[in-house]
PDB file of N, CA and C in Angstrom:
ATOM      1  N   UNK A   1      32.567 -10.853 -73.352  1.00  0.00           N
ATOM      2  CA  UNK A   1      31.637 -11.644 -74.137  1.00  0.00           C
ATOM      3  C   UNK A   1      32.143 -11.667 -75.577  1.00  0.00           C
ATOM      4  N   UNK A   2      32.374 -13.187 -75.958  1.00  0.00           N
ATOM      5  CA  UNK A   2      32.393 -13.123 -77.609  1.00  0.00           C
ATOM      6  C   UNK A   2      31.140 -13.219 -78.596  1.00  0.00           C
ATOM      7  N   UNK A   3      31.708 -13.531 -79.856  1.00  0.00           N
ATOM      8  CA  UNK A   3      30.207 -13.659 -80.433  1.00  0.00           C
ATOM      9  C   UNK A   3      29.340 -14.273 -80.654  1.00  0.00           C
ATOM     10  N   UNK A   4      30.195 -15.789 -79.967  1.00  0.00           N
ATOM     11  CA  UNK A   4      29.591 -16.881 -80.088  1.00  0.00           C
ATOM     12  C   UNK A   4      28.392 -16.950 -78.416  1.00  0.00           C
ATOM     13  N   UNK A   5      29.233 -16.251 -77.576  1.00  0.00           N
ATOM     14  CA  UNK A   5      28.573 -15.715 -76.491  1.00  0.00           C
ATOM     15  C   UNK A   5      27.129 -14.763 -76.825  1.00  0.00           C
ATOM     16  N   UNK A   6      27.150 -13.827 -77.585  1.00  0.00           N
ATOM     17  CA  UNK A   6      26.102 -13.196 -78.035  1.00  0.00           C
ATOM     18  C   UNK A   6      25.135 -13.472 -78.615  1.00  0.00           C
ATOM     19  N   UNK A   7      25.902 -14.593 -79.546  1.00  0.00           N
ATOM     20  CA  UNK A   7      24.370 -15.212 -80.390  1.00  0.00           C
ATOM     21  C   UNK A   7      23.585 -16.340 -79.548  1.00  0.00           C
ATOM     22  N   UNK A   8      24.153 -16.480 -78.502  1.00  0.00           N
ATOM     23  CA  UNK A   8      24.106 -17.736 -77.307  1.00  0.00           C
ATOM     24  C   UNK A   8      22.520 -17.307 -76.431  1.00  0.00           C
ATOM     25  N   UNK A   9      23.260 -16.109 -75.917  1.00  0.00           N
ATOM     26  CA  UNK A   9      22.099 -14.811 -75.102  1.00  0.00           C
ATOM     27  C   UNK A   9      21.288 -14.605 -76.394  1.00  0.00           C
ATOM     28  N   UNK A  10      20.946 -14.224 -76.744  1.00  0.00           N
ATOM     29  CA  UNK A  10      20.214 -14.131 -78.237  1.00  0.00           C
ATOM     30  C   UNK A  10      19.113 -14.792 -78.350  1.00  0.00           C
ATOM     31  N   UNK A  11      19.704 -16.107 -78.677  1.00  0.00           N
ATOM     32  CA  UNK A  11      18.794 -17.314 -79.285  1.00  0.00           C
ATOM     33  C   UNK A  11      17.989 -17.523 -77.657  1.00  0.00           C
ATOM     34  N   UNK A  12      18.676 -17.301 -76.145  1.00  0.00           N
ATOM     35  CA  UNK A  12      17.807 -17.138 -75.057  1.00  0.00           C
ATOM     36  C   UNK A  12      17.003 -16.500 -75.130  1.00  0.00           C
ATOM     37  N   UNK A  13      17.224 -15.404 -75.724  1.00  0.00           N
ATOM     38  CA  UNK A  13      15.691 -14.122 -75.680  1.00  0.00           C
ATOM     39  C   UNK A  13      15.022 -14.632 -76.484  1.00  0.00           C
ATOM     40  N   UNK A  14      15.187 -14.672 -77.482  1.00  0.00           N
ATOM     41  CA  UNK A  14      13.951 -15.372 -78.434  1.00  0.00           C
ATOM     42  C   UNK A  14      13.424 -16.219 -77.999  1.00  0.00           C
ATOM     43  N   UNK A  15      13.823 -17.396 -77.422  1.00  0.00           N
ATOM     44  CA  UNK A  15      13.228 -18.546 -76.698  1.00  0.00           C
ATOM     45  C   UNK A  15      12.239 -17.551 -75.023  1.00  0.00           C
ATOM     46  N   UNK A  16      12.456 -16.923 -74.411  1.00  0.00           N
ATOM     47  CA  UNK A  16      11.839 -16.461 -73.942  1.00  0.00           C
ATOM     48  C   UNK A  16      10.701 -15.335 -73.927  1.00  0.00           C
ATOM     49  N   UNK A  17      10.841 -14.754 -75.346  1.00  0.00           N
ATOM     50  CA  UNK A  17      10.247 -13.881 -76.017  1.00  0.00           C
ATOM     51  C   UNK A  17       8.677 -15.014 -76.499  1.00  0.00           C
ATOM     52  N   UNK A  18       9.206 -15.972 -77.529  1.00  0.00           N
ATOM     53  CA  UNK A  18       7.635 -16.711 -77.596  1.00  0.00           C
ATOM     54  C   UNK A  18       7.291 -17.178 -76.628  1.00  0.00           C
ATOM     55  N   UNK A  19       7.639 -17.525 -75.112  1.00  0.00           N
ATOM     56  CA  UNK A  19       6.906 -17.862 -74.063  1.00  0.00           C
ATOM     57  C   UNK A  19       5.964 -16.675 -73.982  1.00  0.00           C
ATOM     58  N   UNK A  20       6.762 -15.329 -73.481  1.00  0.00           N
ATOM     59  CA  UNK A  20       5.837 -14.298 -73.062  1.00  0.00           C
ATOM     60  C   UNK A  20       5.035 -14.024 -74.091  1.00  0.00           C
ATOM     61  N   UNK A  21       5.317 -14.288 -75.648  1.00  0.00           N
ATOM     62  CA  UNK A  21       4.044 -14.056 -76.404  1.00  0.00           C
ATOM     63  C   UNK A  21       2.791 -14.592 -75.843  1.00  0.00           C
ATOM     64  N   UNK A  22       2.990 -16.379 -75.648  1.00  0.00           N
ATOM     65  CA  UNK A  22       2.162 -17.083 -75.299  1.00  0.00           C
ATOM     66  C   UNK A  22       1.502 -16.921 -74.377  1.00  0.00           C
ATOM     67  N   UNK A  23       1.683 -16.045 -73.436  1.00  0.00           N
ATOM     68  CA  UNK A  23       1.310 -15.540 -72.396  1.00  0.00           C
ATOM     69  C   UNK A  23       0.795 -14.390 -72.677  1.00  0.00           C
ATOM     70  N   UNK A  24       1.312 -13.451 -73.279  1.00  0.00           N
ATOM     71  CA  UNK A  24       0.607 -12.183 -73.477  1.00  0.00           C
ATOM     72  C   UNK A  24      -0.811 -12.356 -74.146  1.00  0.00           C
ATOM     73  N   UNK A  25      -1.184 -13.282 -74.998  1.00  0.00           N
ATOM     74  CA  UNK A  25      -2.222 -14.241 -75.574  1.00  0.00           C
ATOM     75  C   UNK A  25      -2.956 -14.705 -74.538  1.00  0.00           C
ATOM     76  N   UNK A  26      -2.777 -15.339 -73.885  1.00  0.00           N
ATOM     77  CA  UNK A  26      -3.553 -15.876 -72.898  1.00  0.00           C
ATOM     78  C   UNK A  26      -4.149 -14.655 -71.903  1.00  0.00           C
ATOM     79  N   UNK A  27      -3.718 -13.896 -71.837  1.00  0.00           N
ATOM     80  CA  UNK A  27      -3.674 -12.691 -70.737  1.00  0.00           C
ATOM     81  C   UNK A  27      -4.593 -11.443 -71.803  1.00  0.00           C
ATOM     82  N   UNK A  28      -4.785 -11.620 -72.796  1.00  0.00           N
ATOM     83  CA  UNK A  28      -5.744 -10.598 -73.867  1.00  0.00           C
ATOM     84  C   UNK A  28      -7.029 -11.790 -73.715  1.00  0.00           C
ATOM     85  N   UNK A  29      -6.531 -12.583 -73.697  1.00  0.00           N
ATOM     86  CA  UNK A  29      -8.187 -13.560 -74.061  1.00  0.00           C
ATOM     87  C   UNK A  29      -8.545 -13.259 -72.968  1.00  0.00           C
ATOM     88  N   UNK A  30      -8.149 -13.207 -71.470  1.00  0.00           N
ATOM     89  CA  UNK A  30      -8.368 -13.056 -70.269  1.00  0.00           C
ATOM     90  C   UNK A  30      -9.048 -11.382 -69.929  1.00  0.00           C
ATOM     91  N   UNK A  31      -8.348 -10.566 -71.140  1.00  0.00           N
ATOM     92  CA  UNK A  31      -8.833  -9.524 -70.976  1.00  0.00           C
ATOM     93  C   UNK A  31     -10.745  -9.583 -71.746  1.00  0.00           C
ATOM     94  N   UNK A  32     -10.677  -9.915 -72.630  1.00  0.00           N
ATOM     95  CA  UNK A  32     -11.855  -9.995 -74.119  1.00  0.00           C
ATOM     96  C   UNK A  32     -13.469 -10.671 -72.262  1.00  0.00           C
ATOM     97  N   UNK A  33     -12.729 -11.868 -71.365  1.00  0.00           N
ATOM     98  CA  UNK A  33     -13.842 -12.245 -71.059  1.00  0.00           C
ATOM     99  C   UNK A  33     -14.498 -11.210 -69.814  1.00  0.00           C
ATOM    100  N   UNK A  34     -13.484 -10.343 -69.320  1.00  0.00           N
ATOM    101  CA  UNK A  34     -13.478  -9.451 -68.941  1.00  0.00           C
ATOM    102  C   UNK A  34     -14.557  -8.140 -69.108  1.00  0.00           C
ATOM    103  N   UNK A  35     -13.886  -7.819 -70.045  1.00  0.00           N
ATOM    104  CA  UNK A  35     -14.879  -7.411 -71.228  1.00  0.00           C
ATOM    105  C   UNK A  35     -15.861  -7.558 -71.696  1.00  0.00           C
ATOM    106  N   UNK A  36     -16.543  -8.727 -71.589  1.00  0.00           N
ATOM    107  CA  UNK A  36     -17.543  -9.231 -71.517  1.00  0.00           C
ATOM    108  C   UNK A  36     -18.716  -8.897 -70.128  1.00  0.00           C
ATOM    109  N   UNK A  37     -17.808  -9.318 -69.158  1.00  0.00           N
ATOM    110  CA  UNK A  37     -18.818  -8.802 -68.112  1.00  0.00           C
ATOM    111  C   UNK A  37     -18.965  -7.618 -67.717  1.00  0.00           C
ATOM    112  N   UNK A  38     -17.556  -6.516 -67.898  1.00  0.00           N
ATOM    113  CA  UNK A  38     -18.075  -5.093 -67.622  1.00  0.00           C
ATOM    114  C   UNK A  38     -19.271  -4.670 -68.638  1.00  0.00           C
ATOM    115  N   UNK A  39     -19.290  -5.140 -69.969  1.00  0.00           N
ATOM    116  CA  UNK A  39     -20.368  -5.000 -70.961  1.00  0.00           C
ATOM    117  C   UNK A  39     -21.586  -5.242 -70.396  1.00  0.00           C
ATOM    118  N   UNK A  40     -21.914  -6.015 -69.782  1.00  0.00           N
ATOM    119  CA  UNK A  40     -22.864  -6.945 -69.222  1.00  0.00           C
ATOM    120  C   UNK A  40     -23.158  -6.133 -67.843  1.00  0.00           C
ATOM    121  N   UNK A  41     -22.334  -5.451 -66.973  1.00  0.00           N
ATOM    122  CA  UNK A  41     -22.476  -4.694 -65.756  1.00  0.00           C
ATOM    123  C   UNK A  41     -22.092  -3.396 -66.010  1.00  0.00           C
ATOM    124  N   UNK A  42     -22.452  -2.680 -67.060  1.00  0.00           N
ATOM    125  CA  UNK A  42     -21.965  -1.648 -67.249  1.00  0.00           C
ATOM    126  C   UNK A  42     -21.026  -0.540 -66.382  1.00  0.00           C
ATOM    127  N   UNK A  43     -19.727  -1.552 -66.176  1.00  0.00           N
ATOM    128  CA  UNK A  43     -18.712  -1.002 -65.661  1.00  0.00           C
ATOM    129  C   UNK A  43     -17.612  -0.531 -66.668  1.00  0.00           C
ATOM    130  N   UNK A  44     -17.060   0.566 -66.306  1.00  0.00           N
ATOM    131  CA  UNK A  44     -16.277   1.498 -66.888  1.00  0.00           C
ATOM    132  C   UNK A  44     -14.938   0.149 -67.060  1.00  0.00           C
ATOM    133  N   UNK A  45     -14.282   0.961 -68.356  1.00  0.00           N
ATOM    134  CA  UNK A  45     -13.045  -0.016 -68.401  1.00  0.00           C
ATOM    135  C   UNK A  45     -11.865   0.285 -67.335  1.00  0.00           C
ATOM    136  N   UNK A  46     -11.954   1.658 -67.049  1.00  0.00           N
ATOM    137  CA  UNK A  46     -10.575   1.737 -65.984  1.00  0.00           C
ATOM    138  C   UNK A  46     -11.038   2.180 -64.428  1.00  0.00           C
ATOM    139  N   UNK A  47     -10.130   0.946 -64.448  1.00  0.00           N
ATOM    140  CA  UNK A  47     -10.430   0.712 -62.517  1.00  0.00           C
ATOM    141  C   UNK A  47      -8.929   1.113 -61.796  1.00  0.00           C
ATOM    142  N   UNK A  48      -8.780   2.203 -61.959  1.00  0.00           N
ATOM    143  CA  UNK A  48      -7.556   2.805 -61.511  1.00  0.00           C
ATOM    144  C   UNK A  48      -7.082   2.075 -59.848  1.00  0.00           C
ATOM    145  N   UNK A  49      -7.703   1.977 -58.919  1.00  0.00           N
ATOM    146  CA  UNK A  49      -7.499   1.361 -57.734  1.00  0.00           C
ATOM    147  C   UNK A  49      -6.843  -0.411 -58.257  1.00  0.00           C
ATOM    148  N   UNK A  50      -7.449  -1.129 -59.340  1.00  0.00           N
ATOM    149  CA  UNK A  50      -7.100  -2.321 -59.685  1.00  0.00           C
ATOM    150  C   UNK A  50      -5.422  -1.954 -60.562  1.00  0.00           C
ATOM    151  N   UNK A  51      -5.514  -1.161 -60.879  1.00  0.00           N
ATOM    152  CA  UNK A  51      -4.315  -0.974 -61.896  1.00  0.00           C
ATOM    153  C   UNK A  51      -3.022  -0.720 -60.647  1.00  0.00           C
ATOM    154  N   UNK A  52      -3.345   0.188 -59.843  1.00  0.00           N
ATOM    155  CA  UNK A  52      -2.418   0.060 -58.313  1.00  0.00           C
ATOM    156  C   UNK A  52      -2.099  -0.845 -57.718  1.00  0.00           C
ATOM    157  N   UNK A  53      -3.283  -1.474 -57.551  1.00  0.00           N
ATOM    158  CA  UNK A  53      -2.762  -2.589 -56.765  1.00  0.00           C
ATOM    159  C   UNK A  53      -1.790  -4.103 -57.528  1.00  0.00           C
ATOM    160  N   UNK A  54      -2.746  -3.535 -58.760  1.00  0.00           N
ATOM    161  CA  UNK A  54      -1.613  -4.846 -59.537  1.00  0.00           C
ATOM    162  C   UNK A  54       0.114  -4.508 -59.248  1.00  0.00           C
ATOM    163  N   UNK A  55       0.265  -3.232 -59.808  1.00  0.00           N
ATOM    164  CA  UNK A  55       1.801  -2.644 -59.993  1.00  0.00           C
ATOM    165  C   UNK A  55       2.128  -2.911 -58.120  1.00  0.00           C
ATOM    166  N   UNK A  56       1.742  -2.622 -57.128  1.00  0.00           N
ATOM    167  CA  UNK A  56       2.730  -2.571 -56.223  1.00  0.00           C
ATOM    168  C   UNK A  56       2.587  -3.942 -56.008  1.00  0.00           C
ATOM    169  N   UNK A  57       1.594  -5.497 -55.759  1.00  0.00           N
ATOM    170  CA  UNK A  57       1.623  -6.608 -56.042  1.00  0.00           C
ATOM    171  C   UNK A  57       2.640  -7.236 -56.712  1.00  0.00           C
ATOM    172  N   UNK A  58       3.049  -6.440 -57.985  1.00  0.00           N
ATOM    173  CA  UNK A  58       3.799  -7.486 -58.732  1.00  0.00           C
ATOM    174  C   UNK A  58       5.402  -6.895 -58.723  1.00  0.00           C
ATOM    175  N   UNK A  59       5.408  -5.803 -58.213  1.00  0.00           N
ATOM    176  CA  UNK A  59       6.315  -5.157 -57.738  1.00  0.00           C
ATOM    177  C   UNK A  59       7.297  -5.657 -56.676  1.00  0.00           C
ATOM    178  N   UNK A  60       6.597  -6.145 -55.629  1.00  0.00           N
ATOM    179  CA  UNK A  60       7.229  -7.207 -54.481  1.00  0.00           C
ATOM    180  C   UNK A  60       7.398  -7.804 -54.967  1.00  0.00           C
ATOM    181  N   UNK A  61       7.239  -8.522 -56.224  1.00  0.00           N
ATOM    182  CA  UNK A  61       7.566 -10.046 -56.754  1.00  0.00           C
ATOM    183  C   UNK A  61       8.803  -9.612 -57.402  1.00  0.00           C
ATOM    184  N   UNK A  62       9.331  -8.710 -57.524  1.00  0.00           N
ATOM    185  CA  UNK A  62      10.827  -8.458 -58.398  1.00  0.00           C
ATOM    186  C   UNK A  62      11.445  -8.881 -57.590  1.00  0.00           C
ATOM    187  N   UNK A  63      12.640  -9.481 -57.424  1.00  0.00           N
ATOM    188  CA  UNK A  63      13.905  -9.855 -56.914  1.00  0.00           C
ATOM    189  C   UNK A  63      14.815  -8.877 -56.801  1.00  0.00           C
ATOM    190  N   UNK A  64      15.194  -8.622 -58.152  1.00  0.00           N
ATOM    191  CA  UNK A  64      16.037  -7.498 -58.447  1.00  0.00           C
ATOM    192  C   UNK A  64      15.741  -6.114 -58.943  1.00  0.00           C
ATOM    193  N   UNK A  65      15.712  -5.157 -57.775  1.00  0.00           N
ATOM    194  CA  UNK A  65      15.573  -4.010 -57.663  1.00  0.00           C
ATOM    195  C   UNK A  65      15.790  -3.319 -58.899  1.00  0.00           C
ATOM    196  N   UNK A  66      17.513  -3.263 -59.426  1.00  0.00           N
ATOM    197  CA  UNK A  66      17.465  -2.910 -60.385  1.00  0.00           C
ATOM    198  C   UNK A  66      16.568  -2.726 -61.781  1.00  0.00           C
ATOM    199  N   UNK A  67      15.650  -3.946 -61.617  1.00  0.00           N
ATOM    200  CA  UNK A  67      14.255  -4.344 -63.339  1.00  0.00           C
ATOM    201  C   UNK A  67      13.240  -3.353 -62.530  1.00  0.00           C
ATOM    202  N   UNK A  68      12.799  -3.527 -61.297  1.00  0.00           N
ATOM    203  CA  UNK A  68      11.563  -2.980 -60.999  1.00  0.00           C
ATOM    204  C   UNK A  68      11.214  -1.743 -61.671  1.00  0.00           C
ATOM    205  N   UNK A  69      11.998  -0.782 -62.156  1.00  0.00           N
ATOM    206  CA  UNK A  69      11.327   0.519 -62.951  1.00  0.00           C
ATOM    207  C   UNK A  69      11.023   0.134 -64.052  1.00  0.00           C
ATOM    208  N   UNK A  70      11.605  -0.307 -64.842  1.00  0.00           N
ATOM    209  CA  UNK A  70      11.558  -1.535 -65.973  1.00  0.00           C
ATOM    210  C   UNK A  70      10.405  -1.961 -65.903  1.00  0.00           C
ATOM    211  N   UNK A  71       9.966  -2.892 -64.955  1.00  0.00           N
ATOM    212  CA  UNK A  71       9.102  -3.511 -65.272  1.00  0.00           C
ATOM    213  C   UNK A  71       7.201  -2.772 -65.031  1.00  0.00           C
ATOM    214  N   UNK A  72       7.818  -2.011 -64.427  1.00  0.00           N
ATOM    215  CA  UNK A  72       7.295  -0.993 -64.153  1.00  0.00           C
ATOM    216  C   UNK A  72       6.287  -0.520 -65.713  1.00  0.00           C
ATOM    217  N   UNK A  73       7.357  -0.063 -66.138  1.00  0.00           N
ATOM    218  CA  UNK A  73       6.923   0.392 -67.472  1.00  0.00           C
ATOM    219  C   UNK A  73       6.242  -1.013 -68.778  1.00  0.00           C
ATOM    220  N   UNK A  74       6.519  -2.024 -68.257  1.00  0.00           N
ATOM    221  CA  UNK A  74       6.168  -3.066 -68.882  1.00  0.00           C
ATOM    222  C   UNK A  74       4.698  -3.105 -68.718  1.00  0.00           C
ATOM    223  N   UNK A  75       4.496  -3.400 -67.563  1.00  0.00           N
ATOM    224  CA  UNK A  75       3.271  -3.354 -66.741  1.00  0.00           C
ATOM    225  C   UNK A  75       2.505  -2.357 -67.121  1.00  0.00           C
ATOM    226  N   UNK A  76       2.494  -1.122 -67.189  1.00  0.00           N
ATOM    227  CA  UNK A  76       1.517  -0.175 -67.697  1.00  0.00           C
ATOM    228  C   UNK A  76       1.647  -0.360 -68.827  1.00  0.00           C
ATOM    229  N   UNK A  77       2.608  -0.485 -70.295  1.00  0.00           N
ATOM    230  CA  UNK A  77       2.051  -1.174 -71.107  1.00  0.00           C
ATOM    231  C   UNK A  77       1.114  -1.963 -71.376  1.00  0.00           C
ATOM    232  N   UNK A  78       1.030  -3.160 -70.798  1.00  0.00           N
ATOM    233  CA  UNK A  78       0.306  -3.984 -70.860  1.00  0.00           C
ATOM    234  C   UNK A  78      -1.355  -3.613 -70.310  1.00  0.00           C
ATOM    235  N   UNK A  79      -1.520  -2.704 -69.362  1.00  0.00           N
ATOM    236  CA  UNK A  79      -2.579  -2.111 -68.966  1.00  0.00           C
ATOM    237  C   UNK A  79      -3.192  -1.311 -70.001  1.00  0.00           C
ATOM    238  N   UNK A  80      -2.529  -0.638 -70.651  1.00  0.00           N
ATOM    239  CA  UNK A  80      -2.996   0.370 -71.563  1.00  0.00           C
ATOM    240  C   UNK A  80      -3.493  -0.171 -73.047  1.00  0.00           C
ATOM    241  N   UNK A  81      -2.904  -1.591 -73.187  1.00  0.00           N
ATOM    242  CA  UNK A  81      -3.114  -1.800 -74.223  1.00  0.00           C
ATOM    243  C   UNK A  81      -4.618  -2.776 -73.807  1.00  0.00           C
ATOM    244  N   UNK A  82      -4.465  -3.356 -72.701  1.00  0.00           N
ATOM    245  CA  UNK A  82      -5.539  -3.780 -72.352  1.00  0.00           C
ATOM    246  C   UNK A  82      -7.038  -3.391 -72.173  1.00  0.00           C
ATOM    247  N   UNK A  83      -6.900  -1.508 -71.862  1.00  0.00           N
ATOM    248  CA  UNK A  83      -7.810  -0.898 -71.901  1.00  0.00           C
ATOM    249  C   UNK A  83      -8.038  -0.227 -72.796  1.00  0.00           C
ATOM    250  N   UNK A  84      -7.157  -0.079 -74.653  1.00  0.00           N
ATOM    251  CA  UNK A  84      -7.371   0.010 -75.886  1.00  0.00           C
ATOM    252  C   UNK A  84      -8.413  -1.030 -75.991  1.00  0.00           C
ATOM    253  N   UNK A  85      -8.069  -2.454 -76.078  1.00  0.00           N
ATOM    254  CA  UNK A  85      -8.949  -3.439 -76.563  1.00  0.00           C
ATOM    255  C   UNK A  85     -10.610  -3.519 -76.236  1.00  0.00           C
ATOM    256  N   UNK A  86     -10.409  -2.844 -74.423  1.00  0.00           N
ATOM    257  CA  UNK A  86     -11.700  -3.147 -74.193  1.00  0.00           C
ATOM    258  C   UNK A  86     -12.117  -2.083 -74.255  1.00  0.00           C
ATOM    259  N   UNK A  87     -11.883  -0.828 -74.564  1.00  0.00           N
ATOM    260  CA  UNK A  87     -12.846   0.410 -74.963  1.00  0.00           C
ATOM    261  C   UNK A  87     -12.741  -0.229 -77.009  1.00  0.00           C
ATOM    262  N   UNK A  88     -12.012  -0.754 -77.728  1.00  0.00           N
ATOM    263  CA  UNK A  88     -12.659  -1.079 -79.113  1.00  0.00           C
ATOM    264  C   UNK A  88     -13.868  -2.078 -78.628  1.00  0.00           C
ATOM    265  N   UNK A  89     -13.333  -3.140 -78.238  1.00  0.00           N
ATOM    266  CA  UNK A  89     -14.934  -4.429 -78.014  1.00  0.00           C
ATOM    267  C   UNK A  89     -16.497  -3.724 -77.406  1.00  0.00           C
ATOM    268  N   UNK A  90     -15.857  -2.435 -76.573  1.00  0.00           N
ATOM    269  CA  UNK A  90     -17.153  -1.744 -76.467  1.00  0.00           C
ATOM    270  C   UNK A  90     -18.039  -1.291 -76.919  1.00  0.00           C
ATOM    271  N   UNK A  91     -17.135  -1.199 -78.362  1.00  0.00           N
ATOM    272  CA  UNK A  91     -17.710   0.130 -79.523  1.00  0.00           C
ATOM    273  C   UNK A  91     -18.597  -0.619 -79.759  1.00  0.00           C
TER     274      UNK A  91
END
């Protein structure tokens, strides 16, 4: 790879980076209405059985074996920060 190669891959991530922003956005608002109804049904924010089933669900959806730990760790990110937000909106 040269460098013209690098800045090539590069300017790809970034271009795929504000998609998944846009998405990660859409997927917090998704969390907030959420949030709303456990408020409303006074259900606890962590549904550990839902958090399982998401990860091995989206887990089959990897192609390549190699990302799955990876994404792995993406994925509970995104859980954790999800269940920051909705234990603050609780307060």
């Amino acid at each position: 790879m040269n460098k013209d190669e690098l800045s090539l891959y590069r300017k790809k991530i970034d271009k795929i980076d504000a998609k998944i922003i846009k998405l990660y956005e859409k997927r917090m608002d998704s969390v907030k209405k959420i949030t709303e109804y456990k408020i409303k049904n006074n259900i606890p924010t962590f549904d550990n059985s839902r958090e399982k089933e998401m990860l091995e669900k989206n887990l089959k959806k990897i192609k390549n074996n190699e990302y799955k730990k990876y994404y792995s760790f993406i994925l509970n990110s995104f859980l954790k920060a999800s269940r920051d937000m909705q234990d603050e909106l609780k307060k």
